[in-house]
Protein backbone atom coordinates (compact mmCIF):
# COMPACT_ATOMS: atom_id res chain seq x y z
CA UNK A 1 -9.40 -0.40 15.22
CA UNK A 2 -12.22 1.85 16.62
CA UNK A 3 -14.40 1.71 13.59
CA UNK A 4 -13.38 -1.85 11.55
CA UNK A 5 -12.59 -5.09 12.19
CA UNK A 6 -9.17 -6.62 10.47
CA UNK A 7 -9.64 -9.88 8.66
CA UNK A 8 -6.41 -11.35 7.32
CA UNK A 9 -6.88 -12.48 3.68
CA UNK A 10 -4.77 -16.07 3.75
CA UNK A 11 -6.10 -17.59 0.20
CA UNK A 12 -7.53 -15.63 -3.05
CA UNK A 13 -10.42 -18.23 -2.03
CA UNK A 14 -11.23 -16.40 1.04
CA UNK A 15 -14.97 -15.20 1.26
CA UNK A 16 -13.89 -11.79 1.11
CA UNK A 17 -11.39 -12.03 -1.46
CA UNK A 18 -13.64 -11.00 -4.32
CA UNK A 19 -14.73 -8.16 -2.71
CA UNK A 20 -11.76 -6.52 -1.55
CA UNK A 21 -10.23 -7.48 -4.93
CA UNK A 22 -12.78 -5.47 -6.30
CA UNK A 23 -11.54 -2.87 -4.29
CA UNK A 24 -7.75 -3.33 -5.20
CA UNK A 25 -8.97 -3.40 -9.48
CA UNK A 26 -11.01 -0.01 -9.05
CA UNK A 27 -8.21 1.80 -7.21
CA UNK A 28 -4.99 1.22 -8.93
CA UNK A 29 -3.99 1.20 -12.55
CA UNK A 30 -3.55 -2.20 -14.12
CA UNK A 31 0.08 -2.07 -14.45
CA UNK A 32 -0.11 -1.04 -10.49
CA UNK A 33 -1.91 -4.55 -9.95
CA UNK A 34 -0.14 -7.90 -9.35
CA UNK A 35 -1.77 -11.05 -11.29
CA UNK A 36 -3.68 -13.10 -9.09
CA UNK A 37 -1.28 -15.88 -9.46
CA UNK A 38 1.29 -13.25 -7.45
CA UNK A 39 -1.11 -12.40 -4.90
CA UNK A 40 -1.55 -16.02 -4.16
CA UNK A 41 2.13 -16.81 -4.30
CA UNK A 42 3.21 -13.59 -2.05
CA UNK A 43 0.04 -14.50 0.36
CA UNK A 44 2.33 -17.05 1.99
CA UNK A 45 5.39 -14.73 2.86
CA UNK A 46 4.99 -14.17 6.49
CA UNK A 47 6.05 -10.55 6.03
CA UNK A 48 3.41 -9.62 3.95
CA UNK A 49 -0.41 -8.76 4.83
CA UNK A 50 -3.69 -8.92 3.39
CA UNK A 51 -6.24 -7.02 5.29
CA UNK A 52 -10.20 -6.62 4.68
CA UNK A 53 -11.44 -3.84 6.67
CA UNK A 54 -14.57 -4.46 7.32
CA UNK A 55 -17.50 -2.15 8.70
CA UNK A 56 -19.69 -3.30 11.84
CA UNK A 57 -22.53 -4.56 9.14
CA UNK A 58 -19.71 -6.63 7.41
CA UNK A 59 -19.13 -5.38 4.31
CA UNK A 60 -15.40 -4.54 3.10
CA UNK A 61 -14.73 -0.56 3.87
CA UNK A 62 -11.07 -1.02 2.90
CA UNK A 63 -7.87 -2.81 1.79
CA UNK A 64 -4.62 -2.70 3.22
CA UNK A 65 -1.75 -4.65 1.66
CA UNK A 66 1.88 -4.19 3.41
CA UNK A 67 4.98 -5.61 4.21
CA UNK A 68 5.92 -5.54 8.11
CA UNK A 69 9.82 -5.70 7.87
CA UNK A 70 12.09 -5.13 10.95
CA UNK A 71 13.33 -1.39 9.24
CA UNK A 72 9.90 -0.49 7.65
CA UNK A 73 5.85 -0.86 7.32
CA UNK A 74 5.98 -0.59 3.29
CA UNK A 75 2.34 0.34 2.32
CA UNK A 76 2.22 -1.66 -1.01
CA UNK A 77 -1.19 -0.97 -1.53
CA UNK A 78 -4.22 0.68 0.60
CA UNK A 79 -7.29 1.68 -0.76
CA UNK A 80 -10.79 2.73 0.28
CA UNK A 81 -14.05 1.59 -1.35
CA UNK A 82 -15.23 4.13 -3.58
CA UNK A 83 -18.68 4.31 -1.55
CA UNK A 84 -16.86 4.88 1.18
CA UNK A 85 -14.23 7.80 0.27
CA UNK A 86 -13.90 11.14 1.69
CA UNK A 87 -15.52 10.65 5.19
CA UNK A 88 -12.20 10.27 6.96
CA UNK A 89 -11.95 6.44 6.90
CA UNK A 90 -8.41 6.80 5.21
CA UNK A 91 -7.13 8.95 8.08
CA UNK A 92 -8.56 6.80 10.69
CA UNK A 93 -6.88 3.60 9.01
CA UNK A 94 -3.27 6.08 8.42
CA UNK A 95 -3.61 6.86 11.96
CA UNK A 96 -3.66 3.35 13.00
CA UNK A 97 -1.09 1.73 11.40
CA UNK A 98 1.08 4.92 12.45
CA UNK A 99 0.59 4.84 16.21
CA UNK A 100 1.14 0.54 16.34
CA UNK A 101 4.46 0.84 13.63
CA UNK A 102 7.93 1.62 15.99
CA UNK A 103 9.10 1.70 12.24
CA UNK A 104 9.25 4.37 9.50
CA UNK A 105 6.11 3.77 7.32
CA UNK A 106 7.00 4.07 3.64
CA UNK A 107 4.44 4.31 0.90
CA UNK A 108 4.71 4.85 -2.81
CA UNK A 109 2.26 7.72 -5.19
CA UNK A 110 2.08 8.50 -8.14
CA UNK A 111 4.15 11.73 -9.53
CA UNK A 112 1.80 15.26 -9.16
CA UNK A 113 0.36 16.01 -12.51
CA UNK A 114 -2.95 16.40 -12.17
CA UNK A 115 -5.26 17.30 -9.90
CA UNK A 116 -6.23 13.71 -8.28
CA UNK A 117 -2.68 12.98 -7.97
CA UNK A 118 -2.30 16.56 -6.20
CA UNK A 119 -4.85 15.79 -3.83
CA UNK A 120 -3.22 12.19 -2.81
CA UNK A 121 -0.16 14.03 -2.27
CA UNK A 122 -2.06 16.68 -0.13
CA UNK A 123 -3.84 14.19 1.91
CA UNK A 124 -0.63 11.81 2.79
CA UNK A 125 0.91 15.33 3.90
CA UNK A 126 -2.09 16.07 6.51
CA UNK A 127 -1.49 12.47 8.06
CA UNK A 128 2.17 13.20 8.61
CA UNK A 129 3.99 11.72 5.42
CA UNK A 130 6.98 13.83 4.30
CA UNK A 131 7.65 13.43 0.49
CA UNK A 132 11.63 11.86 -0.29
CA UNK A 133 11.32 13.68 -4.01
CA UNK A 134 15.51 13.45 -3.26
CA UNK A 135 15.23 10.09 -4.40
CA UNK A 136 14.74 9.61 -7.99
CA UNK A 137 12.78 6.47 -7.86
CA UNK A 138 11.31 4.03 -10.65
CA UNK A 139 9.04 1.19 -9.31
CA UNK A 140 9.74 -2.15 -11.45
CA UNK A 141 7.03 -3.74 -13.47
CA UNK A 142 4.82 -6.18 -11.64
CA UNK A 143 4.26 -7.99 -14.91
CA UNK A 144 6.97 -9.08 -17.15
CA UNK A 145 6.31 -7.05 -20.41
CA UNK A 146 5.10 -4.04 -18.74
CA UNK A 147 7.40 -0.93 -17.98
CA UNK A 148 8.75 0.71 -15.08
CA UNK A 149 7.54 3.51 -13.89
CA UNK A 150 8.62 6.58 -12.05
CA UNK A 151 6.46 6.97 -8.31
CA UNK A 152 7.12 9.40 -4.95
CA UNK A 153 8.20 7.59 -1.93
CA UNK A 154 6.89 8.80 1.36
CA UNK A 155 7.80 8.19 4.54
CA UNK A 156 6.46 8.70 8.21
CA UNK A 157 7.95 10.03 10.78
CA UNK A 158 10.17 11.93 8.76
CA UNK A 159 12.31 11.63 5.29
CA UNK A 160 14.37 8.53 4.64
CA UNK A 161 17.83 8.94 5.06
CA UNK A 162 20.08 7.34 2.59
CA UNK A 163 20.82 4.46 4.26
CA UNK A 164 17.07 3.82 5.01
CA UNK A 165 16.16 4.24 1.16
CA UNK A 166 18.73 2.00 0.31
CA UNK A 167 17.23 -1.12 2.53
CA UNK A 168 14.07 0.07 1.24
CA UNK A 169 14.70 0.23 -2.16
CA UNK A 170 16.65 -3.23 -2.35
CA UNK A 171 13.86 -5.20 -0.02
CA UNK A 172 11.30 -3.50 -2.99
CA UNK A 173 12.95 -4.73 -5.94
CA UNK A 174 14.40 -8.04 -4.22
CA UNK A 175 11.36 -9.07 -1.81
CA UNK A 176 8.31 -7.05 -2.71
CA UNK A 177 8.45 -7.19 -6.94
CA UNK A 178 11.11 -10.38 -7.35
CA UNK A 179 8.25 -12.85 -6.78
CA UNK A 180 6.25 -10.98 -9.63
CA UNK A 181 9.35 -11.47 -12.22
């Protein structure tokens, strides 16, 4: 990438773990967050990634967590530092992943109902992500005790067609979230 360097997080005792865990607790709800027992049990499927982006000085501008399949890029969880938001780092990172995947990239957001959640929409649309709202879908719990919960799926190129929402949605539930069970 033009602007960061990718460092693969192996362990939750990587040096940089803290702070892009740090990154991953301030962006996403709690019952969006896996325990850190999961992370470090999904950290050794080969499929899924860890990434630190860092900035040329070396701090940790971003976190990308995703699953490289053979059908998909699923986009479990990417987040920029709050310091770092709105000066086009997200894009830049979006249009990455985008021109190196030869695979739809999916990602998951919340449901519009407010005006942050209007503005996520708004900004996946700019970098190309069409929403699937055909798809009525409800993300399991990542903790056992905790509910499901209803989220958009996006995809890029274009919209998922059945069968490509079906391998989605059973690799989610069977791959991604059946570790965190």
């Amino acid at each position: 990438m033009k602007d960061f360097k990718h460092i693969a997080i192996k362990s939750i005792h990587d040096p940089l773990f803290t702070e892009a865990n740090e990154i991953y607790t301030q962006s996403f709800p709690l019952h969006e967050q896996r325990t850190i027992p999961n992370l470090e049990e999904i950290l050794h499927n080969p499929e899924f990634h860890y990434d630190a982006l860092l900035t040329s000085d070396g701090r940790v501008a971003a976190i990308l967590c995703f699953w490289n399949t053979p059908d998909f890029v699923y986009l479990e969880h990417f987040a920029v530092s709050p310091h770092m938001r709105n000066n086009g780092f997200g894009k830049i990172i979006l249009d990455e992943i985008k021109q190196h995947s030869n695979v739809p990239v999916i990602l998951e957001i919340d449901p519009v109902v407010d005006e942050i959640s209007r503005r996520r929409l708004m900004f996946y649309e700019r970098n190309g992500f069409i929403s699937n709202q055909q798809y009525d879908y409800i993300h399991p719990p990542y903790k056992e005790g905790d509910a499901p919960y209803p989220l958009l799926v996006m995809s890029y190129p274009s919209a998922l067609d059945t069968e490509q929402y079906s391998r989605f949605e059973s690799y989610h539930h069977n791959t991604v979230i059946q570790p965190a069970q």
